[in-house]
C-alpha atoms as a PDB file:
ATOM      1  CA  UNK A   1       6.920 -13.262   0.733  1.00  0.00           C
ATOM      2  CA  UNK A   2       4.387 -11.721   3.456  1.00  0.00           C
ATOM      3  CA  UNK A   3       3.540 -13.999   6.555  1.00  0.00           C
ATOM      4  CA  UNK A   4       1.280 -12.486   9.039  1.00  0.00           C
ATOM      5  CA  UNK A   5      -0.055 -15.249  11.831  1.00  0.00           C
ATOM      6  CA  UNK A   6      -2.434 -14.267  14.531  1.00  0.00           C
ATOM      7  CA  UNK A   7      -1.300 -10.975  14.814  1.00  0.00           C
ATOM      8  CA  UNK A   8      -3.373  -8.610  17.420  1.00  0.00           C
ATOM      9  CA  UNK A   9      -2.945  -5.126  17.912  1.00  0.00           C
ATOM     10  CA  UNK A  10      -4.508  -2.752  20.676  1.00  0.00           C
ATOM     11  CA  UNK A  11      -4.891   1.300  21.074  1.00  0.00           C
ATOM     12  CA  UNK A  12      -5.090   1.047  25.065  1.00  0.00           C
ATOM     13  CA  UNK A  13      -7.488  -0.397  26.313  1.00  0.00           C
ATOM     14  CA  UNK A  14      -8.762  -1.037  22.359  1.00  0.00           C
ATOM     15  CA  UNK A  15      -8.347  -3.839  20.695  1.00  0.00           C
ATOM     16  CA  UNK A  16      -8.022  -3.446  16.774  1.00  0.00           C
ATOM     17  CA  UNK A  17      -6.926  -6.510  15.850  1.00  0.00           C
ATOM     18  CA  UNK A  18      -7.688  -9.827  16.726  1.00  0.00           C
ATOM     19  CA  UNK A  19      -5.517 -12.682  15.760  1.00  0.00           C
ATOM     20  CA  UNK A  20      -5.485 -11.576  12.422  1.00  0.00           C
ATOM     21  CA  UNK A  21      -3.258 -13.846   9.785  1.00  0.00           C
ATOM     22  CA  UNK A  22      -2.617 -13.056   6.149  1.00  0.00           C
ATOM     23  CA  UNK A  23      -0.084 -14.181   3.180  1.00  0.00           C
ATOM     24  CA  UNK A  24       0.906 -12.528   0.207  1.00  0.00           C
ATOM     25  CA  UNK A  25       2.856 -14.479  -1.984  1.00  0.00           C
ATOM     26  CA  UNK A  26       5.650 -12.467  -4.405  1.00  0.00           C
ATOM     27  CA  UNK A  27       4.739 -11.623  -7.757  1.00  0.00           C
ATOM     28  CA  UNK A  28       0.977 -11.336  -6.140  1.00  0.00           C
ATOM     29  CA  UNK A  29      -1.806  -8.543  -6.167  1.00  0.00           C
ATOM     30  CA  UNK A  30      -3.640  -9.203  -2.856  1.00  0.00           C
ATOM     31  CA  UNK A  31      -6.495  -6.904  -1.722  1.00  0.00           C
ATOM     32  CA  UNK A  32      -7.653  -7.031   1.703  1.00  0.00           C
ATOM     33  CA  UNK A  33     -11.014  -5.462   2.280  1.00  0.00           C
ATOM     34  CA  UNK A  34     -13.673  -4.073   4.968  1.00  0.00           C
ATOM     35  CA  UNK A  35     -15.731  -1.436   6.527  1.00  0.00           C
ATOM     36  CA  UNK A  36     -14.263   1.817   7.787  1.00  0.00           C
ATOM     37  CA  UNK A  37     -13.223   0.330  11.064  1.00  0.00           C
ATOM     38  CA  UNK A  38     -12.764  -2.894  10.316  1.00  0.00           C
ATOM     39  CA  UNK A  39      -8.937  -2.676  11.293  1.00  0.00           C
ATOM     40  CA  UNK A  40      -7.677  -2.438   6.975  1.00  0.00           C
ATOM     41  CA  UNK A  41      -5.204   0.860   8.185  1.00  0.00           C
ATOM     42  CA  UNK A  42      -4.127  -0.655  11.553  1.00  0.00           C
ATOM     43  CA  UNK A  43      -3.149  -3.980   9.880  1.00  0.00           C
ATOM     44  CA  UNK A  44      -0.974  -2.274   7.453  1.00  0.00           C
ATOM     45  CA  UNK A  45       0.523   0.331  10.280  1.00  0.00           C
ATOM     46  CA  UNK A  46       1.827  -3.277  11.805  1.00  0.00           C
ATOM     47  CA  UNK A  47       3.443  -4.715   8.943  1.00  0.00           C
ATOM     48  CA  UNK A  48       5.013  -1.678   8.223  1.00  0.00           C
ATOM     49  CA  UNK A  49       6.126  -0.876  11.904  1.00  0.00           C
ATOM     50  CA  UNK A  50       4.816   2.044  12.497  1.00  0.00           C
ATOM     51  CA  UNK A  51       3.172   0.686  15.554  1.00  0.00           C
ATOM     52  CA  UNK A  52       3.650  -2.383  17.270  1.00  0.00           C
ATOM     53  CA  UNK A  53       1.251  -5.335  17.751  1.00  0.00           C
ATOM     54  CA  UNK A  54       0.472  -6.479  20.995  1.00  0.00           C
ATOM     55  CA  UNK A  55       1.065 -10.600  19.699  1.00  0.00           C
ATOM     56  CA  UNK A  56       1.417 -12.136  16.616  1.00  0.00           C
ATOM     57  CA  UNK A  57       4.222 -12.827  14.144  1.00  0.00           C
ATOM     58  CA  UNK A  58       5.229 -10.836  11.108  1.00  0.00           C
ATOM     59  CA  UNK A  59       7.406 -12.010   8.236  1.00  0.00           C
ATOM     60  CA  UNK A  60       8.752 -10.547   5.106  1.00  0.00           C
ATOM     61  CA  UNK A  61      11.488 -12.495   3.061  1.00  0.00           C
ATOM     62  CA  UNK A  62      11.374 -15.626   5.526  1.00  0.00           C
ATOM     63  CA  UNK A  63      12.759 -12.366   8.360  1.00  0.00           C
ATOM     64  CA  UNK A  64      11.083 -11.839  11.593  1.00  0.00           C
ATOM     65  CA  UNK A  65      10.200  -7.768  11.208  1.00  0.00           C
ATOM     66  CA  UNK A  66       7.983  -7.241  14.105  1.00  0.00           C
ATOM     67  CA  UNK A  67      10.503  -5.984  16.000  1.00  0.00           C
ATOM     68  CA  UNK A  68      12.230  -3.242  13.475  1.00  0.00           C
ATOM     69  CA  UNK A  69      11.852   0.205  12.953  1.00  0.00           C
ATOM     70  CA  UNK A  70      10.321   1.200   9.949  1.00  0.00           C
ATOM     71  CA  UNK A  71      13.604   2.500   8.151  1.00  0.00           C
ATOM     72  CA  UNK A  72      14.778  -1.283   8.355  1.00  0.00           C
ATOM     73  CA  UNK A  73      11.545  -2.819   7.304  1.00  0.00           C
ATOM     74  CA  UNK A  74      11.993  -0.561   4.242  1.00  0.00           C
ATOM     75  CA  UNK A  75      15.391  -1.523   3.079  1.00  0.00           C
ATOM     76  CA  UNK A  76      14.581  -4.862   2.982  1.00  0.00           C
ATOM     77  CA  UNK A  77      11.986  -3.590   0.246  1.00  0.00           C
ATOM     78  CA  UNK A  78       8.572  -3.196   2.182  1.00  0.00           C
ATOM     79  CA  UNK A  79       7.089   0.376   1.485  1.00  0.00           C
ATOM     80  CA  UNK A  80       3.810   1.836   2.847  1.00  0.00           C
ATOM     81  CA  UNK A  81       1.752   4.337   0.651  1.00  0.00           C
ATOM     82  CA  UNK A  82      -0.130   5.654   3.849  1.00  0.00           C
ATOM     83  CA  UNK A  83      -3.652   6.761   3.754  1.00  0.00           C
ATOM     84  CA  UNK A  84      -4.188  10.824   3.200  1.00  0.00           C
ATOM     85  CA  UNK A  85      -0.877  10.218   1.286  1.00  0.00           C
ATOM     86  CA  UNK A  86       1.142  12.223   3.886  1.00  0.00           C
ATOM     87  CA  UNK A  87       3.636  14.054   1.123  1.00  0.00           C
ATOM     88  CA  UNK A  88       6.104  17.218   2.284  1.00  0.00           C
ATOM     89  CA  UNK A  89       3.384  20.034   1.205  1.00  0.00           C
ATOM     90  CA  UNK A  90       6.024  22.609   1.537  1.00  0.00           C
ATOM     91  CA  UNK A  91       8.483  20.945  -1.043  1.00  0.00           C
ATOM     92  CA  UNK A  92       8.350  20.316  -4.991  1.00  0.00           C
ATOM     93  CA  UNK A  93       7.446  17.824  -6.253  1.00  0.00           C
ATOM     94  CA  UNK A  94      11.112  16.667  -7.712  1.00  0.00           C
ATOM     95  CA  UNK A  95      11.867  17.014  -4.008  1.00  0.00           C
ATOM     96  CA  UNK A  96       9.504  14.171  -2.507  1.00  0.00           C
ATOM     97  CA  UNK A  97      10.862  12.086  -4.883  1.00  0.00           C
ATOM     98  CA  UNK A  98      14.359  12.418  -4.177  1.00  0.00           C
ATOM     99  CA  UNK A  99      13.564  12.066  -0.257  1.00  0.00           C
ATOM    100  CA  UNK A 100      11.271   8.471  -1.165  1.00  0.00           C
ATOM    101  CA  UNK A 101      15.091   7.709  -2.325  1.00  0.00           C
ATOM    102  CA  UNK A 102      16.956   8.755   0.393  1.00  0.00           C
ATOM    103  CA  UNK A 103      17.348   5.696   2.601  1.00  0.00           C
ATOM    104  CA  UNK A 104      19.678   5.628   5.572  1.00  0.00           C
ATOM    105  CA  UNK A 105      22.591   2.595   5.416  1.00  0.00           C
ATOM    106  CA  UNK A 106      21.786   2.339   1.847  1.00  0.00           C
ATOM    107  CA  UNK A 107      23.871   4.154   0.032  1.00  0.00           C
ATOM    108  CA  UNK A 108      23.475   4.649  -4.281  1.00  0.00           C
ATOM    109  CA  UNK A 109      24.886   6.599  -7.176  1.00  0.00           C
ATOM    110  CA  UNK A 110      22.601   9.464  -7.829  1.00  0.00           C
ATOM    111  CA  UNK A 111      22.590   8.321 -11.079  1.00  0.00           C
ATOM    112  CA  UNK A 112      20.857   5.231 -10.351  1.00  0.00           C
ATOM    113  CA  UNK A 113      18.478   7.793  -7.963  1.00  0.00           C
ATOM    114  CA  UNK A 114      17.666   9.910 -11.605  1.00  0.00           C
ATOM    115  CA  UNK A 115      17.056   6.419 -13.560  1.00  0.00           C
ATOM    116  CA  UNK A 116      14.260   5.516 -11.112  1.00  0.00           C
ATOM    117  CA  UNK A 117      12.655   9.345 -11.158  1.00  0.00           C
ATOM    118  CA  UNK A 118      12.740   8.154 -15.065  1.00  0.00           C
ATOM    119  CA  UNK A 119      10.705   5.361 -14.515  1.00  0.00           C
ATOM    120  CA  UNK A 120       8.451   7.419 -12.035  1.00  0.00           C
ATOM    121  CA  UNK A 121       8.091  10.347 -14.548  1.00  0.00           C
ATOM    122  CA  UNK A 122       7.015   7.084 -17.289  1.00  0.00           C
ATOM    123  CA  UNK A 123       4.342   5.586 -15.052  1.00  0.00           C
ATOM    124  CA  UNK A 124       3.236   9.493 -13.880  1.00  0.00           C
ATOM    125  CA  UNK A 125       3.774  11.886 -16.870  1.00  0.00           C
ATOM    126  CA  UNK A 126       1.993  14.684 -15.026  1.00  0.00           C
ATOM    127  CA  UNK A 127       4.965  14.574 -12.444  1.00  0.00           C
ATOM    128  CA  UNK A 128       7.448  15.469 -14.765  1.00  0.00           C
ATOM    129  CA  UNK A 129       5.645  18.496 -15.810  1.00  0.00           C
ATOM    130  CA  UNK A 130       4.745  19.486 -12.127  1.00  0.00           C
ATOM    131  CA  UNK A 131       8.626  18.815 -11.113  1.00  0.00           C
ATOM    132  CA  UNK A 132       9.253  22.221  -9.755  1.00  0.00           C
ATOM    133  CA  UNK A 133       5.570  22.775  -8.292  1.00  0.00           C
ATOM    134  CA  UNK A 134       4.883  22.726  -4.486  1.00  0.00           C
ATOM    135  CA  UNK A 135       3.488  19.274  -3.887  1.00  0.00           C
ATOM    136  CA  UNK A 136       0.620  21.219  -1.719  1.00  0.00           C
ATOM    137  CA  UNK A 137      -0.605  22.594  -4.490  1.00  0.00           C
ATOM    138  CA  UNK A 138      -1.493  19.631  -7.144  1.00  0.00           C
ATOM    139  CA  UNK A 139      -4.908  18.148  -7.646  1.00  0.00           C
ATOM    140  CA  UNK A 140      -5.490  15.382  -5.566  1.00  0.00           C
ATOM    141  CA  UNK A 141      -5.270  13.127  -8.038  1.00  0.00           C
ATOM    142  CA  UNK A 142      -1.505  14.275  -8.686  1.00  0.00           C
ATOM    143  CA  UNK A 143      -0.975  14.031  -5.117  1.00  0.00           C
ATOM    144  CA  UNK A 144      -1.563  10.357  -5.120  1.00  0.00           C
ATOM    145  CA  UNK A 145       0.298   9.856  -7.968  1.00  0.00           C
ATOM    146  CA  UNK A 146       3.486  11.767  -6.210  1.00  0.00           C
ATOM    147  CA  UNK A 147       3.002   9.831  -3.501  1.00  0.00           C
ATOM    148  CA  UNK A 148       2.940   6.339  -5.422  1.00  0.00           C
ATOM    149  CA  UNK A 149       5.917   7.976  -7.076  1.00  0.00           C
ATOM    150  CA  UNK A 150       7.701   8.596  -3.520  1.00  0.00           C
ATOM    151  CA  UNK A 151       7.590   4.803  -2.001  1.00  0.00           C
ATOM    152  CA  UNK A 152       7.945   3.503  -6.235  1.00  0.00           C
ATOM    153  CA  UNK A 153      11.811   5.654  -5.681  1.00  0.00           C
ATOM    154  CA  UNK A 154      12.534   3.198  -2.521  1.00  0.00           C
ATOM    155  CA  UNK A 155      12.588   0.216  -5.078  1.00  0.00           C
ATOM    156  CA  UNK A 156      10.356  -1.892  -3.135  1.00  0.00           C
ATOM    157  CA  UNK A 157       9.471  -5.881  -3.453  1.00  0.00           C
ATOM    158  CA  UNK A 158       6.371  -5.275  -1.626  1.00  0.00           C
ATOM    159  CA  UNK A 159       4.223  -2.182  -1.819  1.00  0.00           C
ATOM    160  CA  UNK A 160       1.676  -1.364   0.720  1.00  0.00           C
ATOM    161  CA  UNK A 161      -1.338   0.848  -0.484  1.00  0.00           C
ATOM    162  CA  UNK A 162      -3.482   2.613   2.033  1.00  0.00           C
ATOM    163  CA  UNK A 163      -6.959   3.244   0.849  1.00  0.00           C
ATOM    164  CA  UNK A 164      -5.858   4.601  -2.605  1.00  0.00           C
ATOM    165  CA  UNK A 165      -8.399   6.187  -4.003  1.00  0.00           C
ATOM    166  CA  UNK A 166     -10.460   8.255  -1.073  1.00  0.00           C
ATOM    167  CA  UNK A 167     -11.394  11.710  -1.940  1.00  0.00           C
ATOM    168  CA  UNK A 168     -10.641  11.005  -5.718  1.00  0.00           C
ATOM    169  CA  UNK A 169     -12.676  11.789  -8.390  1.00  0.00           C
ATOM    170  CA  UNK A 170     -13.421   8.612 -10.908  1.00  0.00           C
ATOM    171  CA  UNK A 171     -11.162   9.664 -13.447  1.00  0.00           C
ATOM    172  CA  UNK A 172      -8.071   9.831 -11.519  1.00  0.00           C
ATOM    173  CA  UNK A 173      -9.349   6.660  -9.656  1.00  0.00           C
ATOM    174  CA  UNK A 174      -9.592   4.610 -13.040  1.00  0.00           C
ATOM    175  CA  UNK A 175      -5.740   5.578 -14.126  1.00  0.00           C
ATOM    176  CA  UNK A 176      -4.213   5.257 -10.600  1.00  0.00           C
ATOM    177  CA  UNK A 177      -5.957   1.668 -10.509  1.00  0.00           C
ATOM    178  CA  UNK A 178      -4.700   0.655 -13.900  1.00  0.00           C
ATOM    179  CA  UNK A 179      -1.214   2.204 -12.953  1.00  0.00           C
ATOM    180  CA  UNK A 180      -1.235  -0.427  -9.475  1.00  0.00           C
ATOM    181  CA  UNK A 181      -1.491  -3.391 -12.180  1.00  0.00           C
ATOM    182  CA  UNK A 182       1.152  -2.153 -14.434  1.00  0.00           C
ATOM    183  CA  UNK A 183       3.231  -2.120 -11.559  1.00  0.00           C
ATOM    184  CA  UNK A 184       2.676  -5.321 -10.295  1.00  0.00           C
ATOM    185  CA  UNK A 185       2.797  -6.706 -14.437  1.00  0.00           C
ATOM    186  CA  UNK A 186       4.984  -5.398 -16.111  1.00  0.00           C
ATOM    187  CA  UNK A 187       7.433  -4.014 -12.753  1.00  0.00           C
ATOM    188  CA  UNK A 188       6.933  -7.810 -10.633  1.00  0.00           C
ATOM    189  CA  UNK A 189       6.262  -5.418  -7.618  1.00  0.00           C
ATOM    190  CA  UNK A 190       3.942  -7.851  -5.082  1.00  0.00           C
ATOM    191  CA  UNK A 191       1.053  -5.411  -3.977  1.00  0.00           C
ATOM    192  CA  UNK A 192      -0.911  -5.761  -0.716  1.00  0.00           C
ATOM    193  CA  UNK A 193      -4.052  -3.377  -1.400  1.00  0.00           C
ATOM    194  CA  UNK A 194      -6.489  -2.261   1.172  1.00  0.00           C
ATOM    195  CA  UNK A 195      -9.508  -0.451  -0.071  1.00  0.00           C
ATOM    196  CA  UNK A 196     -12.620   0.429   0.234  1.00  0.00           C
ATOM    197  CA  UNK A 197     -13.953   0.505  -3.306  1.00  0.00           C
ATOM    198  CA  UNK A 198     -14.443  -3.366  -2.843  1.00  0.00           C
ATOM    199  CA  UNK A 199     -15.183  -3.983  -6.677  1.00  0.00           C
ATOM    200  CA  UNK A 200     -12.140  -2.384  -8.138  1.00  0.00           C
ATOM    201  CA  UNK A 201      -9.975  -3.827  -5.434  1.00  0.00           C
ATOM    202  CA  UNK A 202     -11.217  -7.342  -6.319  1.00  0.00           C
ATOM    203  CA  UNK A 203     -11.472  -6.950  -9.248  1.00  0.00           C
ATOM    204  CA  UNK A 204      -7.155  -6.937  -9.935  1.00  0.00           C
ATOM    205  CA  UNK A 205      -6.577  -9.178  -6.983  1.00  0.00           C
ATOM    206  CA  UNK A 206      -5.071 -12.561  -7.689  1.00  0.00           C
ATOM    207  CA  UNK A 207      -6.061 -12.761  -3.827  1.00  0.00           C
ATOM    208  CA  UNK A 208      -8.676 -11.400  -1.894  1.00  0.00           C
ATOM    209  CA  UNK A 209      -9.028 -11.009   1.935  1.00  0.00           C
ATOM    210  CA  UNK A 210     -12.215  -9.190   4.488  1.00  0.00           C
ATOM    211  CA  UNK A 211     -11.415  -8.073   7.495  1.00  0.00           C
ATOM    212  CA  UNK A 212     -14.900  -7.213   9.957  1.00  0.00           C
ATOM    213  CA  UNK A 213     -14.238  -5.971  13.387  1.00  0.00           C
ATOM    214  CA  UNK A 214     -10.454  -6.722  13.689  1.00  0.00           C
ATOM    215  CA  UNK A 215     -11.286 -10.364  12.247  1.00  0.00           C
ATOM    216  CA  UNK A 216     -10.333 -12.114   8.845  1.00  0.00           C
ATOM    217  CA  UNK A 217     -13.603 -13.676   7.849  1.00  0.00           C
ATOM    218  CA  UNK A 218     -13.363 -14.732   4.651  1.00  0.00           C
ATOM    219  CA  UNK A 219     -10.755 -15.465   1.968  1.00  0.00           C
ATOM    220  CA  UNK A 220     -10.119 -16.532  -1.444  1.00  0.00           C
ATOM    221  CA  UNK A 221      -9.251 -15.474  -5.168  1.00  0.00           C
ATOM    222  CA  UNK A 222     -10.590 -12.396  -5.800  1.00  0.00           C
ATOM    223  CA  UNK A 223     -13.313 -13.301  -8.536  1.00  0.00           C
ATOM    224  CA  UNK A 224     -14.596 -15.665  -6.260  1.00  0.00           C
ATOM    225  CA  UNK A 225     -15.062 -13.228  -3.366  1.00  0.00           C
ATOM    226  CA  UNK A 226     -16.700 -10.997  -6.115  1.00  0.00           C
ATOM    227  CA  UNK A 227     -19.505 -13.790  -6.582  1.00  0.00           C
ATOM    228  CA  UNK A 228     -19.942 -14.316  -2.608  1.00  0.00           C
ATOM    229  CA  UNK A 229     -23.152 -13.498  -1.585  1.00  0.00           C
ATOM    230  CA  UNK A 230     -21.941 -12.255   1.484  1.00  0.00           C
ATOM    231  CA  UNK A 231     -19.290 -10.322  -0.356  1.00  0.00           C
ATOM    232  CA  UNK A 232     -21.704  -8.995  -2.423  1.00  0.00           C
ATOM    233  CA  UNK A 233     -24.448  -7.918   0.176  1.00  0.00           C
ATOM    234  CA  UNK A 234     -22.317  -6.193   2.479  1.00  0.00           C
ATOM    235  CA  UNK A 235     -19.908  -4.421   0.442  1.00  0.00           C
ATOM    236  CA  UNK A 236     -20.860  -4.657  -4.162  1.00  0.00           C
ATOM    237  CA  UNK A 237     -24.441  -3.513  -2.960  1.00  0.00           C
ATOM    238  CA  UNK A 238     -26.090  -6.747  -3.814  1.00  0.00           C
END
């Protein structure tokens, strides 16, 4: 579904990413791990085109998308839950759900757009009860969850998840976790997770990837990564 080969990305005279290549096959939870850093956020700003790599190759649905604007990428289905979540403060929360919907050249029934704010108020009950509350002003545990809500109304194949569950308290870090398997269960949405809770992230990855200093170093199914010693040392504090 995903193909990323040797991509490399720079910030000036910086460069984040070196030759970096990564596959996420559909149906798939992959996890992609690594320091604060390490490149994770600037991997997943590239595949989402919201900034462009310096080299490299990116494809989604056998398409060439390094090129495209990030309104393309997603309606072709590839949707980026960015880190610090990034909602419209100022708006309700019914609101930044109907804007995750509204996608320019692809044009639905608003019924359709109410079925999938269904589906968002089933995964996120909370949401429904907030619907007319400044998005601002929820927990930030809720705000996660509207957010995961937001890119979940775009209807994507492939959902990117930016460091999920920083600045969350445990609780809301165990239910957003199990809500990211549901979806990729019981919804077939393919997941690409990057995170820095290593254990949690490994341990719901089909696939696991860690990324050091702009380099892929290691792959591999995510229980096995669990049991590297490396793995363990550097990130499960082995």
């Amino acid at each position: 579904m995903l193909e990323v080969q040797n991509l490399s990305a720079h910030y000036g005279a910086i460069q984040a990413l070196h030759g970096v290549s990564l596959t996420v096959e559909e149906g798939k939870f992959v996890s992609l791990i690594g320091a604060n850093g390490a490149g994770k956020s600037t991997l997943l700003k590239a595949i989402s085109g919201v900034i462009s790599a310096s080299s490299g190759q990116v494809s989604f649905m056998g398409e060439d998308i390094g090129r495209l604007s990030p309104v393309k990428i997603v309606r072709l289905g590839l949707c980026q839950v960015p880190e610090g979540r990034q909602l419209f403060a100022h708006l309700a929360v019914r609101d930044n759900l109907m804007l995750g919907a509204y996608i320019p050249g692809r044009g639905e029934p608003k019924s359709e757009i109410m079925r999938r704010i269904d589906q968002v108020h089933a995964i996120f009950p909370v949401l429904e009860r907030r619907t007319k509350q400044i998005a601002g002003t929820l927990s930030g545990g809720e705000q996660q969850m509207l957010a995961i809500g937001r890119a979940l109304m775009s209807k994507p194949k492939l959902l990117l998840l930016d460091e999920p569950s920083m600045g969350l308290a445990p609780l809301f870090v165990r239910e957003i976790f199990r809500v990211f398997k549901q979806i990729n269960q019981d919804q077939g949405t393919t997941i690409l997770l990057v995170e820095q809770n290593a254990r949690a992230a490994l341990q719901l990855a089909d696939h696991g990837y860690v990324l050091e200093t702009g380099r892929m170093v290691l792959e591999g199914p995510g229980q096995s990564l669990l049991k590297n010693e490396d793995v363990q040392k550097a990130y499960l504090g082995g």
